[in-house]
PDB file of N, CA and C in Angstrom:
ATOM      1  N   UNK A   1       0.843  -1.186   0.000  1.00  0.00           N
ATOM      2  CA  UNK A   1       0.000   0.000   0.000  1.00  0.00           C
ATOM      3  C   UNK A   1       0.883   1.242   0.000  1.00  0.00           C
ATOM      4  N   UNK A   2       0.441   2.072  -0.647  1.00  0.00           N
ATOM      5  CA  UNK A   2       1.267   3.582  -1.065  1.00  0.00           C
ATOM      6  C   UNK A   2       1.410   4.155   0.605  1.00  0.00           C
ATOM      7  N   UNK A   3       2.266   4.905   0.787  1.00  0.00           N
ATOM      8  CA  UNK A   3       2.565   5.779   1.825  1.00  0.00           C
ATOM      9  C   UNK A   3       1.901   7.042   1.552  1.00  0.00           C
ATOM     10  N   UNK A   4       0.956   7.154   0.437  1.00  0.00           N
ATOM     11  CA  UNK A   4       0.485   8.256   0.327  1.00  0.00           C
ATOM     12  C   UNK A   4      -1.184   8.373   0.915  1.00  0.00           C
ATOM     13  N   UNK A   5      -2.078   9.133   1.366  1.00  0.00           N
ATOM     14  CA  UNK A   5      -3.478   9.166   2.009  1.00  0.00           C
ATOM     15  C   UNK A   5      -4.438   8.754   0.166  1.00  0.00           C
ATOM     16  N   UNK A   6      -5.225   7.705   1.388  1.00  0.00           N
ATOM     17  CA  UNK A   6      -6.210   7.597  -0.069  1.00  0.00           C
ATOM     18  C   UNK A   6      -5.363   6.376  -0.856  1.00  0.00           C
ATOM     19  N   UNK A   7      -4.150   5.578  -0.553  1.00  0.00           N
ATOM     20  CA  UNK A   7      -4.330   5.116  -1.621  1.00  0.00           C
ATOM     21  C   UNK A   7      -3.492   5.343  -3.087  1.00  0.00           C
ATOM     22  N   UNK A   8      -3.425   7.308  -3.343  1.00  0.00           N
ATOM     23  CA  UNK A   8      -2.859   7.658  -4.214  1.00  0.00           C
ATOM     24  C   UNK A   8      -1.601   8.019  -4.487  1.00  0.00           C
ATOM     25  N   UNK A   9      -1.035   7.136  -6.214  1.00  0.00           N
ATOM     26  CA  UNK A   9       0.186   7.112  -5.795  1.00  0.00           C
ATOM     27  C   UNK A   9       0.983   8.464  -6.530  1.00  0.00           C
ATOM     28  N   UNK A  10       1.972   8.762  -6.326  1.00  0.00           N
ATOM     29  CA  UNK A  10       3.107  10.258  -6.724  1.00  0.00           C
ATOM     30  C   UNK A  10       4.268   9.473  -7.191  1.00  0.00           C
ATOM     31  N   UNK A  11       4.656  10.382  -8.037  1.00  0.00           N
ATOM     32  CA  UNK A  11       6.543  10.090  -8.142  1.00  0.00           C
ATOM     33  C   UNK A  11       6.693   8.967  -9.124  1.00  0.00           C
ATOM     34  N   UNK A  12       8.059   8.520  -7.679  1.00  0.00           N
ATOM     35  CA  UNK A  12       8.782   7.344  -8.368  1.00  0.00           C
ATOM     36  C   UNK A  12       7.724   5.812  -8.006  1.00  0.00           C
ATOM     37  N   UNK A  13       6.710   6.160  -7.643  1.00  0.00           N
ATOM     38  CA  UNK A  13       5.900   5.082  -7.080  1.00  0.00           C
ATOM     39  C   UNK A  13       4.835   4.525  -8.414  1.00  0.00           C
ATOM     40  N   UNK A  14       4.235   5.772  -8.943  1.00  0.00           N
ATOM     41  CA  UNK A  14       3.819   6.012  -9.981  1.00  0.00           C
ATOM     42  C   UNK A  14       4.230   5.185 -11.024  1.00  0.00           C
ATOM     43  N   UNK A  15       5.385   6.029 -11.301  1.00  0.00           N
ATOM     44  CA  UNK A  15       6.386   5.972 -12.222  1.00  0.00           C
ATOM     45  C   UNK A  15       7.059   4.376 -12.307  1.00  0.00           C
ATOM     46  N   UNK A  16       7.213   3.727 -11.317  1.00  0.00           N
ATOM     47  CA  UNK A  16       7.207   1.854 -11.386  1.00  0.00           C
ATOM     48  C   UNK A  16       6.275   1.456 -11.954  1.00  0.00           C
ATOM     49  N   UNK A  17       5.029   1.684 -11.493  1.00  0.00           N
ATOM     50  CA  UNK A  17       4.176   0.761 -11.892  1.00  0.00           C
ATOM     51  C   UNK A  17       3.982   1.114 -13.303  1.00  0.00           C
ATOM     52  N   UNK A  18       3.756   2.128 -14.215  1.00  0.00           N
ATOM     53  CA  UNK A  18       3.527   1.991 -15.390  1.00  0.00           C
ATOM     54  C   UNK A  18       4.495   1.845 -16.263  1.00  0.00           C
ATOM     55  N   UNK A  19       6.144   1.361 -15.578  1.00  0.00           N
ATOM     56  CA  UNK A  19       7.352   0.674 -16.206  1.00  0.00           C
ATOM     57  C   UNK A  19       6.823  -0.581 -15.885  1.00  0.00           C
ATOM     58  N   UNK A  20       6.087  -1.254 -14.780  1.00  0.00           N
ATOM     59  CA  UNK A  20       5.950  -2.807 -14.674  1.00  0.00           C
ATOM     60  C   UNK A  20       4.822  -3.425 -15.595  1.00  0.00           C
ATOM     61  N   UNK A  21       3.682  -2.420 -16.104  1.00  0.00           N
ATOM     62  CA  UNK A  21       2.584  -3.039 -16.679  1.00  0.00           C
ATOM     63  C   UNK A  21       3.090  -2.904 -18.258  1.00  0.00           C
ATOM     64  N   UNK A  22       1.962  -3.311 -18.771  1.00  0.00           N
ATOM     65  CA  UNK A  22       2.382  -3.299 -20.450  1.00  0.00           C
ATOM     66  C   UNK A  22       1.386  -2.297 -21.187  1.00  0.00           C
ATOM     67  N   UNK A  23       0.026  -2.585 -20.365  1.00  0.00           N
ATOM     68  CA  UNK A  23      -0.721  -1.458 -21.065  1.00  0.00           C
ATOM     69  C   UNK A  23      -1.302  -0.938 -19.674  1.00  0.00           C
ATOM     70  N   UNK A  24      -2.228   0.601 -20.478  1.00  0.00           N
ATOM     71  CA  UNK A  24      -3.341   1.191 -18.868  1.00  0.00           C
ATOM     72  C   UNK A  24      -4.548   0.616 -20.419  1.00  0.00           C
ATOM     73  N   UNK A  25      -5.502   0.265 -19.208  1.00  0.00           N
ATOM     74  CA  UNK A  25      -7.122   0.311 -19.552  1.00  0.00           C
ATOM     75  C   UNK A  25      -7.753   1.734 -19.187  1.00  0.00           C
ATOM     76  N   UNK A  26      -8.146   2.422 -19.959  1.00  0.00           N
ATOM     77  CA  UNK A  26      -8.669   3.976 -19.733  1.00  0.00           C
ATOM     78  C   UNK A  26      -9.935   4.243 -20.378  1.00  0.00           C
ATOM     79  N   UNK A  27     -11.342   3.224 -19.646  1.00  0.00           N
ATOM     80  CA  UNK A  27     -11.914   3.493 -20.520  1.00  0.00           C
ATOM     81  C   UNK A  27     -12.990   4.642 -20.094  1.00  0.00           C
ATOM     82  N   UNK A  28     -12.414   5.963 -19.473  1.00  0.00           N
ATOM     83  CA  UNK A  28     -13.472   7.315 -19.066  1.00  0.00           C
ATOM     84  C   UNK A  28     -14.521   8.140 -20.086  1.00  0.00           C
ATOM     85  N   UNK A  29     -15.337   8.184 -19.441  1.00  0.00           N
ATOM     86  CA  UNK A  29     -16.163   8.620 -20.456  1.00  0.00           C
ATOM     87  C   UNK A  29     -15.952   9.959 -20.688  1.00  0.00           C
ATOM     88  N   UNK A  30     -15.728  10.874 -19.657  1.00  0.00           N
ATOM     89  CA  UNK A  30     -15.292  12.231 -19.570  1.00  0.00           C
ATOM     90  C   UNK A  30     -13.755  12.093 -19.268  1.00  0.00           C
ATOM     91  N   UNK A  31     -13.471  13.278 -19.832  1.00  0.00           N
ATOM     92  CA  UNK A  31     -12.146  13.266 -19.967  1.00  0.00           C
ATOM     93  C   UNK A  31     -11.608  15.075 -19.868  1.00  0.00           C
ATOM     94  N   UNK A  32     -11.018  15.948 -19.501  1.00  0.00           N
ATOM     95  CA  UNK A  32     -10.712  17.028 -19.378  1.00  0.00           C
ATOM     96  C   UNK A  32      -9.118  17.522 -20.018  1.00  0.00           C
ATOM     97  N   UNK A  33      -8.053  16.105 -19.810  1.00  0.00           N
ATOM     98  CA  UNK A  33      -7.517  16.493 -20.400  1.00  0.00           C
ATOM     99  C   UNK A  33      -6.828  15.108 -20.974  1.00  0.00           C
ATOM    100  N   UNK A  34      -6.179  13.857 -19.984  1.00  0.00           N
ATOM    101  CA  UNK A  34      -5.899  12.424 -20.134  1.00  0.00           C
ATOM    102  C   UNK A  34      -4.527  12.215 -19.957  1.00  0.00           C
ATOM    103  N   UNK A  35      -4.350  12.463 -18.883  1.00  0.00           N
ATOM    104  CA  UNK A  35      -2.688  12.723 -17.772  1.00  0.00           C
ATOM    105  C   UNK A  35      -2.503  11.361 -17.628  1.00  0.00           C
ATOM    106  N   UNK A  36      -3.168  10.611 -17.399  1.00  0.00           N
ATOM    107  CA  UNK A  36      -2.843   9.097 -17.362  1.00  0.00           C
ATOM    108  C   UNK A  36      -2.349   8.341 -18.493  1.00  0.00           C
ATOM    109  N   UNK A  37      -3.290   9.158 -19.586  1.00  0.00           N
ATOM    110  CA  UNK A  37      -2.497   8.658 -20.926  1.00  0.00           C
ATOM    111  C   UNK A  37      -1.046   8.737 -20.994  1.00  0.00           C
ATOM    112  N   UNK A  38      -0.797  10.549 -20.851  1.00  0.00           N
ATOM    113  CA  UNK A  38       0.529  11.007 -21.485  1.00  0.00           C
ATOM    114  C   UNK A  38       1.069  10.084 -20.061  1.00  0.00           C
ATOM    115  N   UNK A  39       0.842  10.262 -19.191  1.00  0.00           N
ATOM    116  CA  UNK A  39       1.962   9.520 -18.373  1.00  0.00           C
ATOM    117  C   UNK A  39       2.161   8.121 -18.918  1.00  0.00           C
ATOM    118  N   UNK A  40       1.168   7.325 -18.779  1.00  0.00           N
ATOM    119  CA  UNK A  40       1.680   5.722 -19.504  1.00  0.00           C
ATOM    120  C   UNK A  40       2.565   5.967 -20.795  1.00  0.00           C
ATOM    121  N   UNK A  41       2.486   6.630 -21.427  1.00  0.00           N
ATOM    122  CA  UNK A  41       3.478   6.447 -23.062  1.00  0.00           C
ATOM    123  C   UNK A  41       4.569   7.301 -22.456  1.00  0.00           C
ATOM    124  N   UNK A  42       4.860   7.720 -21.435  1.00  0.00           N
ATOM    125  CA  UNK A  42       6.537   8.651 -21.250  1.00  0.00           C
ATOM    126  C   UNK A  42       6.714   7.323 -20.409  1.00  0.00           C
ATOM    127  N   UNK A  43       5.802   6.600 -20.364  1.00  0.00           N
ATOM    128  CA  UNK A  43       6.854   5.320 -19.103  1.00  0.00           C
ATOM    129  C   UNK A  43       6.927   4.267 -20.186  1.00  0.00           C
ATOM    130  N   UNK A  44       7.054   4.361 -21.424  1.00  0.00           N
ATOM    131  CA  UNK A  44       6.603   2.672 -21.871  1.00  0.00           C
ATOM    132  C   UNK A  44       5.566   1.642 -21.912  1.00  0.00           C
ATOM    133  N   UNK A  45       4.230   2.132 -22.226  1.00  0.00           N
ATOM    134  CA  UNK A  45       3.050   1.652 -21.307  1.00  0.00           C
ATOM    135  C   UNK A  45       1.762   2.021 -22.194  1.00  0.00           C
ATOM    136  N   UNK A  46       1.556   1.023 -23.220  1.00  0.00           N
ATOM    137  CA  UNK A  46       0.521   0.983 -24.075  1.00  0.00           C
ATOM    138  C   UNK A  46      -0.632   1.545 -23.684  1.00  0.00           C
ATOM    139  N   UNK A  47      -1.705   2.548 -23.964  1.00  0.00           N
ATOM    140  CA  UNK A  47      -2.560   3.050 -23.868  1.00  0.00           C
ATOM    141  C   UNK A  47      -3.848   2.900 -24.368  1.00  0.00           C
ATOM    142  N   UNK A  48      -5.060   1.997 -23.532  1.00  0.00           N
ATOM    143  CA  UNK A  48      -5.997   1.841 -24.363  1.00  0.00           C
ATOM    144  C   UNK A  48      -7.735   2.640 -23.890  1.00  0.00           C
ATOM    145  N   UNK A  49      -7.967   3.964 -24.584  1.00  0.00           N
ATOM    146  CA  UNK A  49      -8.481   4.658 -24.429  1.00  0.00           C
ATOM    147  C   UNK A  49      -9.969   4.831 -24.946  1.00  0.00           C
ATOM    148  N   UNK A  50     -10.615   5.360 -24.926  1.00  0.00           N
ATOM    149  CA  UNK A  50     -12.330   5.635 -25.821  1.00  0.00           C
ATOM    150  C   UNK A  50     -11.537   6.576 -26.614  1.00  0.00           C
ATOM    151  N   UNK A  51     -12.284   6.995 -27.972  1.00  0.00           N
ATOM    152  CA  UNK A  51     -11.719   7.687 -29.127  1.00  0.00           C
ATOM    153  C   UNK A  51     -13.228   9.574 -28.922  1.00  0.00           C
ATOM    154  N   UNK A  52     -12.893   9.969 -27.853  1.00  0.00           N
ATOM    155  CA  UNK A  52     -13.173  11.178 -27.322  1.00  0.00           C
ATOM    156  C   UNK A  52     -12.972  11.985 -26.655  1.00  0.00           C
ATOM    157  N   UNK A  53     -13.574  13.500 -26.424  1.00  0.00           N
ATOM    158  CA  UNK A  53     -12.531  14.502 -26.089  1.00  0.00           C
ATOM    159  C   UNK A  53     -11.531  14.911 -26.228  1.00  0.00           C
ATOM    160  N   UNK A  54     -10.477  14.802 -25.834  1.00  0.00           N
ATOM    161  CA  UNK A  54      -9.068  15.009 -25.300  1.00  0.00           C
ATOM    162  C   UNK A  54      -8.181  14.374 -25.880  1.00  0.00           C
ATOM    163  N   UNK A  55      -8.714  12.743 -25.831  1.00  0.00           N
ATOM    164  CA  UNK A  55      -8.200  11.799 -25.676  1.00  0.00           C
ATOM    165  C   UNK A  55      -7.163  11.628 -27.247  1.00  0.00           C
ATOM    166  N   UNK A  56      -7.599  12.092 -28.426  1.00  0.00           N
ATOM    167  CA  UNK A  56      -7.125  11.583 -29.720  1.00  0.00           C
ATOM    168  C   UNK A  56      -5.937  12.392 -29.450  1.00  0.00           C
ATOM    169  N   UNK A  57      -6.349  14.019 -29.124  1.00  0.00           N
ATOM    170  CA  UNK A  57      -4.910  14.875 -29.204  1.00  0.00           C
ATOM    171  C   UNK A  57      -3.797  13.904 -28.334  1.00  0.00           C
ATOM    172  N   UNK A  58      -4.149  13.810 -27.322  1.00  0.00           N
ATOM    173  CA  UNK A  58      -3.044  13.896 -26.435  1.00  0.00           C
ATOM    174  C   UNK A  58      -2.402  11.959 -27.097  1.00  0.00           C
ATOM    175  N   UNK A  59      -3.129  11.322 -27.452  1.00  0.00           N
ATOM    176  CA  UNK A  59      -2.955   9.793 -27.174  1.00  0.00           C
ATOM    177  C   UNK A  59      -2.478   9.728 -28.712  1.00  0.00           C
ATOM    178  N   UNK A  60      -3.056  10.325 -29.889  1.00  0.00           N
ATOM    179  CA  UNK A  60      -2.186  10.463 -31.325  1.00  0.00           C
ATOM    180  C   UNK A  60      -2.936   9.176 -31.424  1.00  0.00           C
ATOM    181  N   UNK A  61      -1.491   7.830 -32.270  1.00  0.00           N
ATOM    182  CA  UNK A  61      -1.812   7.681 -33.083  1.00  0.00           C
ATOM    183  C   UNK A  61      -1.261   6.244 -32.224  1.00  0.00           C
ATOM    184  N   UNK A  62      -0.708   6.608 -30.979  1.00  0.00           N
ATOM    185  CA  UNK A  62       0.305   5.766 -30.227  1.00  0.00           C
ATOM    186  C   UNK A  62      -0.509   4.477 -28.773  1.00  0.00           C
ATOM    187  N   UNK A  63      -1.351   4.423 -29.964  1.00  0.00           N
ATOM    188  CA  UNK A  63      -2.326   3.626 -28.348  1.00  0.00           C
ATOM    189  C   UNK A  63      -3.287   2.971 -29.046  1.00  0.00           C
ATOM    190  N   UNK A  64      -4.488   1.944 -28.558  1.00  0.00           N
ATOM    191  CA  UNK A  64      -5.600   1.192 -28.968  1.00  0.00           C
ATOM    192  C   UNK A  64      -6.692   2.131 -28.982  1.00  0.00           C
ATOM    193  N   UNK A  65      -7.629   2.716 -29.595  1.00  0.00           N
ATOM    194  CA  UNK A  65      -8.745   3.360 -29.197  1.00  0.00           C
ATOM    195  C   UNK A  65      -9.889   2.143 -29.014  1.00  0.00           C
ATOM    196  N   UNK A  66     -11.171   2.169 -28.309  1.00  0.00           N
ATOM    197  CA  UNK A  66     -11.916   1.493 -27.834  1.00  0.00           C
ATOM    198  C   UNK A  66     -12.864   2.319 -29.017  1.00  0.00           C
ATOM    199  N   UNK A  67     -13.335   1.608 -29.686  1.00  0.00           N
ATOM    200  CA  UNK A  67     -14.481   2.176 -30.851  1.00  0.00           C
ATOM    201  C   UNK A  67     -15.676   1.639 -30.720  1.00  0.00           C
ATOM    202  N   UNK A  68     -16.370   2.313 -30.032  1.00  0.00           N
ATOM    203  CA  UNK A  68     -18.239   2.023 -29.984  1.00  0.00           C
ATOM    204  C   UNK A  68     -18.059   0.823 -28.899  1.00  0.00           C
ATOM    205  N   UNK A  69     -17.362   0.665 -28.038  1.00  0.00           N
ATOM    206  CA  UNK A  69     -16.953  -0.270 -26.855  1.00  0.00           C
ATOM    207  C   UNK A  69     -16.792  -2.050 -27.283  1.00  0.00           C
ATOM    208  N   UNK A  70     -16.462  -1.770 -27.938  1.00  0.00           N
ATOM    209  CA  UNK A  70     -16.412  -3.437 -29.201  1.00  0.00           C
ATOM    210  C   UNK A  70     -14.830  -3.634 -28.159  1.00  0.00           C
ATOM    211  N   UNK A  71     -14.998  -4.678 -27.079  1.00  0.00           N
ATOM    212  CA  UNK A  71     -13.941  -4.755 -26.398  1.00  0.00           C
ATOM    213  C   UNK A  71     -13.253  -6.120 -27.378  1.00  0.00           C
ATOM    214  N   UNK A  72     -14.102  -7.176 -27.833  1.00  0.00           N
ATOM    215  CA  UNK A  72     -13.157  -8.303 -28.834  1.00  0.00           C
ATOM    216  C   UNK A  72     -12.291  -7.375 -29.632  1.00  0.00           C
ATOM    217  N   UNK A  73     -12.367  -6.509 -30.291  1.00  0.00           N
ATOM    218  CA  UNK A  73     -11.402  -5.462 -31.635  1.00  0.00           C
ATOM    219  C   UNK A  73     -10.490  -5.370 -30.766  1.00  0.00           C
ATOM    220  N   UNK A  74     -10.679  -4.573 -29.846  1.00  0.00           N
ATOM    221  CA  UNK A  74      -9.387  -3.888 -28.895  1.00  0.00           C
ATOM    222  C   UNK A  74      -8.663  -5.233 -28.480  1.00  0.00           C
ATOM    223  N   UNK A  75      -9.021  -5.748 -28.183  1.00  0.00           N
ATOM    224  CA  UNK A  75      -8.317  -7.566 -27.470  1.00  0.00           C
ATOM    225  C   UNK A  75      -7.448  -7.558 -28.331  1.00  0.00           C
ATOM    226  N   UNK A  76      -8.396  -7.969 -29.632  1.00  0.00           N
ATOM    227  CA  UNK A  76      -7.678  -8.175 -31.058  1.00  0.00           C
ATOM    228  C   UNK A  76      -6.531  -7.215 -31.352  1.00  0.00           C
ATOM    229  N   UNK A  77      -6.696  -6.648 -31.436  1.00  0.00           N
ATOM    230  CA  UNK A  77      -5.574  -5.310 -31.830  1.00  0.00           C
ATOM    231  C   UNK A  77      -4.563  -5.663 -30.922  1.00  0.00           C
ATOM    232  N   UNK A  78      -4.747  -5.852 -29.604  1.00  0.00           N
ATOM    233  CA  UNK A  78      -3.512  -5.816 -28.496  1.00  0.00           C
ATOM    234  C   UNK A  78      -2.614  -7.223 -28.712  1.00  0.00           C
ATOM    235  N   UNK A  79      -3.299  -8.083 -28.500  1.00  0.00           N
ATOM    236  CA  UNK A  79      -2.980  -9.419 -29.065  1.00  0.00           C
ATOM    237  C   UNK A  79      -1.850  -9.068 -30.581  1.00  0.00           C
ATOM    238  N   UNK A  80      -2.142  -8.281 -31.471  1.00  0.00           N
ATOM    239  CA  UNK A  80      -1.570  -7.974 -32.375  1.00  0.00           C
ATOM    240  C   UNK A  80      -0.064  -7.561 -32.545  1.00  0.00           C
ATOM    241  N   UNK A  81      -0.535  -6.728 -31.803  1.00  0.00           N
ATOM    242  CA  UNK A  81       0.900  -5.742 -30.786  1.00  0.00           C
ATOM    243  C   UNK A  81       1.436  -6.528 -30.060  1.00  0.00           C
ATOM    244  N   UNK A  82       1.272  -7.064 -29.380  1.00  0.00           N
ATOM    245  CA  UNK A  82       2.281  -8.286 -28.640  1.00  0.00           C
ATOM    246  C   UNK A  82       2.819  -9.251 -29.273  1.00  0.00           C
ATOM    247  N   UNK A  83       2.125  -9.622 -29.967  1.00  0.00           N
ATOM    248  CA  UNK A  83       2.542 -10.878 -31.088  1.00  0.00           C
ATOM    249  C   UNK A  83       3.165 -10.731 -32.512  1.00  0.00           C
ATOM    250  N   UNK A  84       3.347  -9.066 -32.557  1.00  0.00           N
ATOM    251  CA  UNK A  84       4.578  -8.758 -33.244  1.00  0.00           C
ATOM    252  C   UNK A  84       5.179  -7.702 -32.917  1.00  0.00           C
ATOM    253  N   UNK A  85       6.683  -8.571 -32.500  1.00  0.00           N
ATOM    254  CA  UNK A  85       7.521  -7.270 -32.144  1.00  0.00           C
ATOM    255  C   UNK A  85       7.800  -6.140 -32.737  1.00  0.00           C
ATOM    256  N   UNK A  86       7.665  -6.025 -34.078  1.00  0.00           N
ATOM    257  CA  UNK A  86       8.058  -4.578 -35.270  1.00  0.00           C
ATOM    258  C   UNK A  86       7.110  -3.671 -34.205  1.00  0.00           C
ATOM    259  N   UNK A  87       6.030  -4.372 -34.366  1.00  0.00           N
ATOM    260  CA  UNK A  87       4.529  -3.226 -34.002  1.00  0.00           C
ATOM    261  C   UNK A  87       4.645  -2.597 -33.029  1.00  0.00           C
ATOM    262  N   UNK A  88       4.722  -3.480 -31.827  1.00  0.00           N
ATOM    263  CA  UNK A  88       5.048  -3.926 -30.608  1.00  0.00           C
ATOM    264  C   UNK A  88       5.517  -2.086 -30.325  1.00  0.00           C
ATOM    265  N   UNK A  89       7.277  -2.343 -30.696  1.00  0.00           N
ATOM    266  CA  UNK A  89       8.545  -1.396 -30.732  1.00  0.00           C
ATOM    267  C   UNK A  89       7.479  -0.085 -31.325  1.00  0.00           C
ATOM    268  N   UNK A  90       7.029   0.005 -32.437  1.00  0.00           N
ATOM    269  CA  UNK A  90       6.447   1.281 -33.452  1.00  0.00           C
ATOM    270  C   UNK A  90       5.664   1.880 -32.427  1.00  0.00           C
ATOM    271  N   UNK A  91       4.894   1.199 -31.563  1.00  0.00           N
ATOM    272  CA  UNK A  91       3.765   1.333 -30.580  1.00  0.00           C
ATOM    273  C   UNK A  91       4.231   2.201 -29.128  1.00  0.00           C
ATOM    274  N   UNK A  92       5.167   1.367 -28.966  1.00  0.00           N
ATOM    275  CA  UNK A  92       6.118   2.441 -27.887  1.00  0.00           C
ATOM    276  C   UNK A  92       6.529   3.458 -27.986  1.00  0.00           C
ATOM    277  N   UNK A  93       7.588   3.895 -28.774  1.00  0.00           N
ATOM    278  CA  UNK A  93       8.422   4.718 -29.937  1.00  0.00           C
ATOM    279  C   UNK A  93       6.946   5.685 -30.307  1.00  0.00           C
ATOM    280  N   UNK A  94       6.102   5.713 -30.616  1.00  0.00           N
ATOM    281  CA  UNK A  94       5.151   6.518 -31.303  1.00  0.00           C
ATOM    282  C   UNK A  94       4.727   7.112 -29.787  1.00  0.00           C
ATOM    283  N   UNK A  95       4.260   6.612 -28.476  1.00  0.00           N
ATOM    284  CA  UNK A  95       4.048   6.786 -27.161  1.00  0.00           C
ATOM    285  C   UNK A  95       4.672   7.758 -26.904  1.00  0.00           C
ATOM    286  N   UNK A  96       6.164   7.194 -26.907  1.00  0.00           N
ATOM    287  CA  UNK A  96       7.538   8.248 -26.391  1.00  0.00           C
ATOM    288  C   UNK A  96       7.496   9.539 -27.143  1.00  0.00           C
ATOM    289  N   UNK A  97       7.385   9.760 -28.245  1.00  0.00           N
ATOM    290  CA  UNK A  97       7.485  10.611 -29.183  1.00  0.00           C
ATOM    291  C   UNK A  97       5.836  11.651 -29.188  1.00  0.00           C
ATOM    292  N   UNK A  98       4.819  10.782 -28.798  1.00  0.00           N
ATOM    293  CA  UNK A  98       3.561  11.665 -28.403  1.00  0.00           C
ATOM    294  C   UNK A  98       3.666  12.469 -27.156  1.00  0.00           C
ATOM    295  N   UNK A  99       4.278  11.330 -26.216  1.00  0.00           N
ATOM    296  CA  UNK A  99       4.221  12.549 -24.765  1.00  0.00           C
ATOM    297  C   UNK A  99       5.175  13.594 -24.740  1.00  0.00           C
ATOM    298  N   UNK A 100       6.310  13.336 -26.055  1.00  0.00           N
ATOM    299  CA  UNK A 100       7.270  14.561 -25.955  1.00  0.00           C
ATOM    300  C   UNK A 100       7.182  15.906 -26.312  1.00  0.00           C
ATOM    301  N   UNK A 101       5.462  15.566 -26.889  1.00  0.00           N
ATOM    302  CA  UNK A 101       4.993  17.306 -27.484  1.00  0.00           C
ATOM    303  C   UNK A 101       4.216  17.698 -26.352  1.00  0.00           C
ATOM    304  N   UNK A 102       4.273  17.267 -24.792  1.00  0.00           N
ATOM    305  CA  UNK A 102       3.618  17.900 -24.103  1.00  0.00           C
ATOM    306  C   UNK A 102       4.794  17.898 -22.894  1.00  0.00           C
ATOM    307  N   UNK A 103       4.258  19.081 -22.232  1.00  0.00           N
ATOM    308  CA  UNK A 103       5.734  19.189 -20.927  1.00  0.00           C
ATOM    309  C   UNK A 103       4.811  20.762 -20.247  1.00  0.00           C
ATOM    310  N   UNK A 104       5.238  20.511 -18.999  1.00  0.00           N
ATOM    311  CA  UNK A 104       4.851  21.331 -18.161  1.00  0.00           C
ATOM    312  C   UNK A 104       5.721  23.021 -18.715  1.00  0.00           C
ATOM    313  N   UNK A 105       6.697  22.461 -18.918  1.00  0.00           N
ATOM    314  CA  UNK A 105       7.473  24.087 -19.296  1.00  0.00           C
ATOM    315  C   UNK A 105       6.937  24.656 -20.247  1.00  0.00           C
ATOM    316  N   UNK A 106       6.446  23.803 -21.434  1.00  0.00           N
ATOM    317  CA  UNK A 106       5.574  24.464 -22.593  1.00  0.00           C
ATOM    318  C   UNK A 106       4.065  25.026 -22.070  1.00  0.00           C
ATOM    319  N   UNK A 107       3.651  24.745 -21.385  1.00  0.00           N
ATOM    320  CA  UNK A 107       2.017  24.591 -20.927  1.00  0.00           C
ATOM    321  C   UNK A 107       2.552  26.147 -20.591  1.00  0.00           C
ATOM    322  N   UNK A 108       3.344  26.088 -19.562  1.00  0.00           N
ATOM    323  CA  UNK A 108       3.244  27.428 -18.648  1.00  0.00           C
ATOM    324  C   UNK A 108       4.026  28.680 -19.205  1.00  0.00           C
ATOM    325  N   UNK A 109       4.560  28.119 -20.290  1.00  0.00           N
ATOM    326  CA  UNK A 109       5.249  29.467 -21.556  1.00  0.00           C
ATOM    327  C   UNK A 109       4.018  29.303 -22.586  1.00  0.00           C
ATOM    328  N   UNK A 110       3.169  28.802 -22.602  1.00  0.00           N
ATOM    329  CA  UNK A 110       2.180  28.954 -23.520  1.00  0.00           C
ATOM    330  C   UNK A 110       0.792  29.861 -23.181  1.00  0.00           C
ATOM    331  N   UNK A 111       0.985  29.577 -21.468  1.00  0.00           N
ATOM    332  CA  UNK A 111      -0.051  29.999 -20.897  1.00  0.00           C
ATOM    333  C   UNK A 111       0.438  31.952 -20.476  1.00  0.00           C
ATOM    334  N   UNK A 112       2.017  31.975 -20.075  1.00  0.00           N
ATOM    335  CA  UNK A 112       1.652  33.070 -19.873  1.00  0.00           C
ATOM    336  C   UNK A 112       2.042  34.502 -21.175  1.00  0.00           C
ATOM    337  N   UNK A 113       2.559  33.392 -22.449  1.00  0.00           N
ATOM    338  CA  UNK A 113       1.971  34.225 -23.588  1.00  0.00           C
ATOM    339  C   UNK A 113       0.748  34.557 -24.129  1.00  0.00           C
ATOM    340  N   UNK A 114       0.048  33.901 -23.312  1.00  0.00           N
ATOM    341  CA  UNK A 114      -1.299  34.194 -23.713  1.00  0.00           C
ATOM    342  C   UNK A 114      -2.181  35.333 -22.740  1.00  0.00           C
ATOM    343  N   UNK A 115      -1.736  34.914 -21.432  1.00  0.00           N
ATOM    344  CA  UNK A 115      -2.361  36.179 -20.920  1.00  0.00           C
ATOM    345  C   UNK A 115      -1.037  37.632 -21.294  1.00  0.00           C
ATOM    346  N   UNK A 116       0.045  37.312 -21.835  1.00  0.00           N
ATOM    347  CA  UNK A 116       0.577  38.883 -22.203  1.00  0.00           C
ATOM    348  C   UNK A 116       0.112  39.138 -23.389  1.00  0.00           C
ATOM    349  N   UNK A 117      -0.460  38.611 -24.305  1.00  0.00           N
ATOM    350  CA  UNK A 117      -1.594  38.663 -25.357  1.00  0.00           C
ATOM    351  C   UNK A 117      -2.657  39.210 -25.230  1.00  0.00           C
ATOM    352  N   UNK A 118      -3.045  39.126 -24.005  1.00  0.00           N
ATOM    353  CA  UNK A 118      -4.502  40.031 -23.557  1.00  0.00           C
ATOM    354  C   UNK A 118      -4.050  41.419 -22.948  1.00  0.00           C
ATOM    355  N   UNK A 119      -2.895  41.713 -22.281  1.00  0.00           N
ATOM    356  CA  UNK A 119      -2.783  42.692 -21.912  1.00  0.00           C
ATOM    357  C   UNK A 119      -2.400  43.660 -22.776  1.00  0.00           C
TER     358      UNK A 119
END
């Protein structure tokens, strides 16, 4: 159990477990922005998401989408990805390379060009 209240985990605690799993299951219906996503693909960590909101920007091209909740396709697809390594590798590599267009330093140089834009 986490040393953290609730259950919830931070850090390097985090940061294990989605180096130990292979994929996250994410299937939210609402979504605001999908931090769980970008975090699973900066750890190595297949992403399988609903194909709404948020979710396409941030998740690209680098993850399973869940389409009309047809969970056999998604099986199928993953099964796919595991059972060939080319894909497998492309699948990661596309992950790594999606979460690298997002970063806290950009957010907050983006954000406060925008309010010196209003002033």
């Amino acid at each position: 159990m986490s040393k953290y209240s609730a259950g919830v985990l931070h850090g390097e605690e985090l940061k294990a477990l989605y180096e130990l799993a292979s994929i996250l299951v994410y299937p939210s219906i609402y979504e605001g922005f999908g931090l769980p996503i970008l975090e699973a693909m900066s750890n190595g960590c297949i992403p399988v998401a609903r194909n709404h909101s948020s979710i396409p920007e941030v998740m690209g091209n680098a993850g399973i989408y869940l389409e009309n909740d047809n969970v056999d396709q998604s099986i199928s697809e993953l099964i796919q990805i595991f059972q060939n390594t080319k894909k497998h590798e492309y699948i990661l590599q596309s992950g790594f390379k999606q979460a690298s267009k997002f970063s806290w330093t950009k957010t907050a140089a983006d954000t406060i060009r925008f309010y010196k834009s209003l002033l």
